[in-house]
C-alpha atoms as a PDB file:
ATOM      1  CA  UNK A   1    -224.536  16.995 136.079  1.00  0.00           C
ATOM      2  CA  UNK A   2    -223.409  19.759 133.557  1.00  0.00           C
ATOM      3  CA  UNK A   3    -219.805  18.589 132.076  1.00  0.00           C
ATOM      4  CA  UNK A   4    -216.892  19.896 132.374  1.00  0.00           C
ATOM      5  CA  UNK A   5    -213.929  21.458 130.474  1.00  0.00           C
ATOM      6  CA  UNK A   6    -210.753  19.542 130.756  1.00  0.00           C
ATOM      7  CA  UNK A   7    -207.695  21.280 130.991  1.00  0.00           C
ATOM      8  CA  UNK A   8    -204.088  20.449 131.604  1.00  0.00           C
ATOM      9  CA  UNK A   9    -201.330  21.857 133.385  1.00  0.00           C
ATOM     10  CA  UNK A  10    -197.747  22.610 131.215  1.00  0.00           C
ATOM     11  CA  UNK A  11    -196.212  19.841 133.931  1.00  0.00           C
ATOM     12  CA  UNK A  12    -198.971  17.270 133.456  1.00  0.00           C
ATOM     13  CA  UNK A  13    -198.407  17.361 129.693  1.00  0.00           C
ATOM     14  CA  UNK A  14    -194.970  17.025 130.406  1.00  0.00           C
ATOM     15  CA  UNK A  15    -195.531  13.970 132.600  1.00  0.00           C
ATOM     16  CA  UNK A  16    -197.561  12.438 130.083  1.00  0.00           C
ATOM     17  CA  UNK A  17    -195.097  13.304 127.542  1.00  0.00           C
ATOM     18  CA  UNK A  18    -191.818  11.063 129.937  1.00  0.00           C
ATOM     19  CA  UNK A  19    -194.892   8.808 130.913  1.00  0.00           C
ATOM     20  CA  UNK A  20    -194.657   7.895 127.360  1.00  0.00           C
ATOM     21  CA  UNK A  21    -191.495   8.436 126.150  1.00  0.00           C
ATOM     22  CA  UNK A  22    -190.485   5.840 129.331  1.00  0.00           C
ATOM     23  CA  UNK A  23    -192.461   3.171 128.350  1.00  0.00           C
ATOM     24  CA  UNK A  24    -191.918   3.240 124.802  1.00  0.00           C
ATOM     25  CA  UNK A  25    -188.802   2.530 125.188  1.00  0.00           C
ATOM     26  CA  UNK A  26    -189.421  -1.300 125.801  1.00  0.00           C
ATOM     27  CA  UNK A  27    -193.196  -1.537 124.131  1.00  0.00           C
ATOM     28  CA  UNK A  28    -194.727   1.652 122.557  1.00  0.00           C
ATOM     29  CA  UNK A  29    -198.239  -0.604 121.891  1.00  0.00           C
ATOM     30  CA  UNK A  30    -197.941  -0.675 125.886  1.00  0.00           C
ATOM     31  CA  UNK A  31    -196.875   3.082 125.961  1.00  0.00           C
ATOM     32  CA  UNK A  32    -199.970   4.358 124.017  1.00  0.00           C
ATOM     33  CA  UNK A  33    -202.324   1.479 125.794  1.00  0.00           C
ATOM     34  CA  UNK A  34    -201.531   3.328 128.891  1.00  0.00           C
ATOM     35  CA  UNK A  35    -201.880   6.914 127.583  1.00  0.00           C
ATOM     36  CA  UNK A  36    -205.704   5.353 126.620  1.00  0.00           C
ATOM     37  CA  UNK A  37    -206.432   3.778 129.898  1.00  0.00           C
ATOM     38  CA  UNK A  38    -205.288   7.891 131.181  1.00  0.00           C
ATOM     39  CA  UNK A  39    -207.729   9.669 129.065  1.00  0.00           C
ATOM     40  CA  UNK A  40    -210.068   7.563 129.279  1.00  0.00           C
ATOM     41  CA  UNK A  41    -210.303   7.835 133.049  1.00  0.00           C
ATOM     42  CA  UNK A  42    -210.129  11.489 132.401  1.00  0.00           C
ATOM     43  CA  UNK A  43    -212.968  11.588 130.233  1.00  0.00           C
ATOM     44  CA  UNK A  44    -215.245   9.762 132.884  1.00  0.00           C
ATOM     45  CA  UNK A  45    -214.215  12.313 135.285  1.00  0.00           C
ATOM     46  CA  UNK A  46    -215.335  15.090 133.173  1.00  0.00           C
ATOM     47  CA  UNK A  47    -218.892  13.815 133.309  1.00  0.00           C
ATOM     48  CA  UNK A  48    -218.412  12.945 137.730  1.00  0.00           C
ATOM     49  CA  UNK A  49    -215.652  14.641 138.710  1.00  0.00           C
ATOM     50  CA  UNK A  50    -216.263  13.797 142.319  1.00  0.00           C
ATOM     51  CA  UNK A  51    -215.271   9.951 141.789  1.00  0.00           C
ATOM     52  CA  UNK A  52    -211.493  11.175 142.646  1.00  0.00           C
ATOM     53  CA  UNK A  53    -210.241  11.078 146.805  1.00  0.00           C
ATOM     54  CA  UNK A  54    -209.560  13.955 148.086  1.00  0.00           C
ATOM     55  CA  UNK A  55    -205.868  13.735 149.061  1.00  0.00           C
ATOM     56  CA  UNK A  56    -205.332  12.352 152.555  1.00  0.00           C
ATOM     57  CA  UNK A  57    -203.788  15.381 154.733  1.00  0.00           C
ATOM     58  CA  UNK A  58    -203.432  16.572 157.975  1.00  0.00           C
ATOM     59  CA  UNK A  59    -202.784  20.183 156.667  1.00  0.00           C
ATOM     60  CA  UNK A  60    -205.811  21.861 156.416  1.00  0.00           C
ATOM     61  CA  UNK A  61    -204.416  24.112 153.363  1.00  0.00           C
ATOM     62  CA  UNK A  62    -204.017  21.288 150.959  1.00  0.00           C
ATOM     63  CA  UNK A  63    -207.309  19.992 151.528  1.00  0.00           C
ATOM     64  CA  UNK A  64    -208.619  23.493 150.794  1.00  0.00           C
ATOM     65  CA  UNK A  65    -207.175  23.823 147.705  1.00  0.00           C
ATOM     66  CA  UNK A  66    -209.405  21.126 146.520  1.00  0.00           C
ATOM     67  CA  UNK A  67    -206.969  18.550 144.986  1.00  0.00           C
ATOM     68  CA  UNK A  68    -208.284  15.051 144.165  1.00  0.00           C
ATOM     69  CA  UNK A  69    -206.582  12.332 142.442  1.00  0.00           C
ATOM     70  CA  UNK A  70    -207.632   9.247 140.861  1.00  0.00           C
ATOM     71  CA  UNK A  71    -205.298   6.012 140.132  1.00  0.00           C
ATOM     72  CA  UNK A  72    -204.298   4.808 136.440  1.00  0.00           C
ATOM     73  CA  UNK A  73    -202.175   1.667 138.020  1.00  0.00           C
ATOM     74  CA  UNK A  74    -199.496   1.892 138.565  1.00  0.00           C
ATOM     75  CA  UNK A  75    -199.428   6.288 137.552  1.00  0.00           C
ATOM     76  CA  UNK A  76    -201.569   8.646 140.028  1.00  0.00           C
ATOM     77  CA  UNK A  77    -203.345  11.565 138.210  1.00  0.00           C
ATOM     78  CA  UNK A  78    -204.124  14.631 140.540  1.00  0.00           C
ATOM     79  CA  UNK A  79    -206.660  17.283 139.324  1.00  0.00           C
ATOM     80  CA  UNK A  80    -208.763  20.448 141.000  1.00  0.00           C
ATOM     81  CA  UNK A  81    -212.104  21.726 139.833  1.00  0.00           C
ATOM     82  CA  UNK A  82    -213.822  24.869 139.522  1.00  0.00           C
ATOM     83  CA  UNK A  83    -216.994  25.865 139.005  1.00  0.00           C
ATOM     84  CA  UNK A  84    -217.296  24.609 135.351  1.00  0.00           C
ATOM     85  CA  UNK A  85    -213.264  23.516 134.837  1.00  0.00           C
ATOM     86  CA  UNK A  86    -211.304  20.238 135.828  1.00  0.00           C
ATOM     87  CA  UNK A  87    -207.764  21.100 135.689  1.00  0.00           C
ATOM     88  CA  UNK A  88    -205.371  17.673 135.391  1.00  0.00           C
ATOM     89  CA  UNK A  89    -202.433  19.265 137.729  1.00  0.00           C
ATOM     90  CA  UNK A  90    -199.867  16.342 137.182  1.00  0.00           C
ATOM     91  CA  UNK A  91    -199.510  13.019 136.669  1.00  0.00           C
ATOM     92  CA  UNK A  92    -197.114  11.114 138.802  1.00  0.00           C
ATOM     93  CA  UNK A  93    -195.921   7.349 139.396  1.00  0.00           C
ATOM     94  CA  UNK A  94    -196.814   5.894 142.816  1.00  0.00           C
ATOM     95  CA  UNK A  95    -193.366   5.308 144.101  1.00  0.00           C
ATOM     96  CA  UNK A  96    -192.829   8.929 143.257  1.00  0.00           C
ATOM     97  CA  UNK A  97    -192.359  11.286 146.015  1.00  0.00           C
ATOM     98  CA  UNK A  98    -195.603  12.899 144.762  1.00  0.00           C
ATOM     99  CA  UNK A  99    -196.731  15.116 147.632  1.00  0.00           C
ATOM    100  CA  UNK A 100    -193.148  17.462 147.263  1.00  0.00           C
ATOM    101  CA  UNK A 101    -193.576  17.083 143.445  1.00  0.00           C
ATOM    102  CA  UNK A 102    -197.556  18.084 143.458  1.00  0.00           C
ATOM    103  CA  UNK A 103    -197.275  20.954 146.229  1.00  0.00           C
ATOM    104  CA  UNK A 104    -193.375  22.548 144.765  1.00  0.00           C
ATOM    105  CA  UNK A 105    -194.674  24.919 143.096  1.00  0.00           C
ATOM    106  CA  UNK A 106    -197.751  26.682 140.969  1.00  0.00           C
ATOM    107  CA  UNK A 107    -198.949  25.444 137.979  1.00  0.00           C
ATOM    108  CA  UNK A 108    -198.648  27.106 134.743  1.00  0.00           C
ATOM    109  CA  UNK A 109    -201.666  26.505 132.296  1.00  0.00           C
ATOM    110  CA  UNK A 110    -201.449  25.299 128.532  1.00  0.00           C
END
């Protein structure tokens, strides 16, 4: 399988950005560990992109869009692909309320 181009969303830098800006506070060896253990799960997706869930739904138009989304304990990392493109939409914390944060509105590229 062909790999493919990675590609973030403005609000999934941004949660990467408070991801580790959060953690830091207390332990930034922990804060950039867990940036590593992110892009590193990234990376494998690039190369099997279909190793992500699709997102459990009972509305038909989410589960068209195509989101997926992986788990980075205890952070959740929701991406869609194209064709050739993965595009990391966000990445949220469990206990967020992620569905109203993932689905409020579109995402800008960077």
């Amino acid at each position: 399988m062909a790999n493919y181009k990675i590609r973030y969303t403005r609000d999934a830098v941004d949660d990467l950005d408070s991801i580790f800006d959060y953690i830091s506070e207390e332990n930034r060896a922990a804060a950039a560990h867990m940036l590593e253990r992110m892009e590193s799960s990234v990376l494998k997706l690039a190369d099997n992109p279909r190793i992500g869930s699709v997102l459990p739904t009972n509305d038909l138009s989410l589960i068209e869009t195509g989101y997926r989304r992986i788990v980075v304990k205890p952070y959740i990392i929701f991406y869609r692909l194209s064709k050739d493109e993965l595009l990391i939409a966000r990445v949220l914390h469990g206990r967020q309320d992620w569905m109203n944060l993932l689905f409020e509105k579109d995402f800008e590229d960077v």
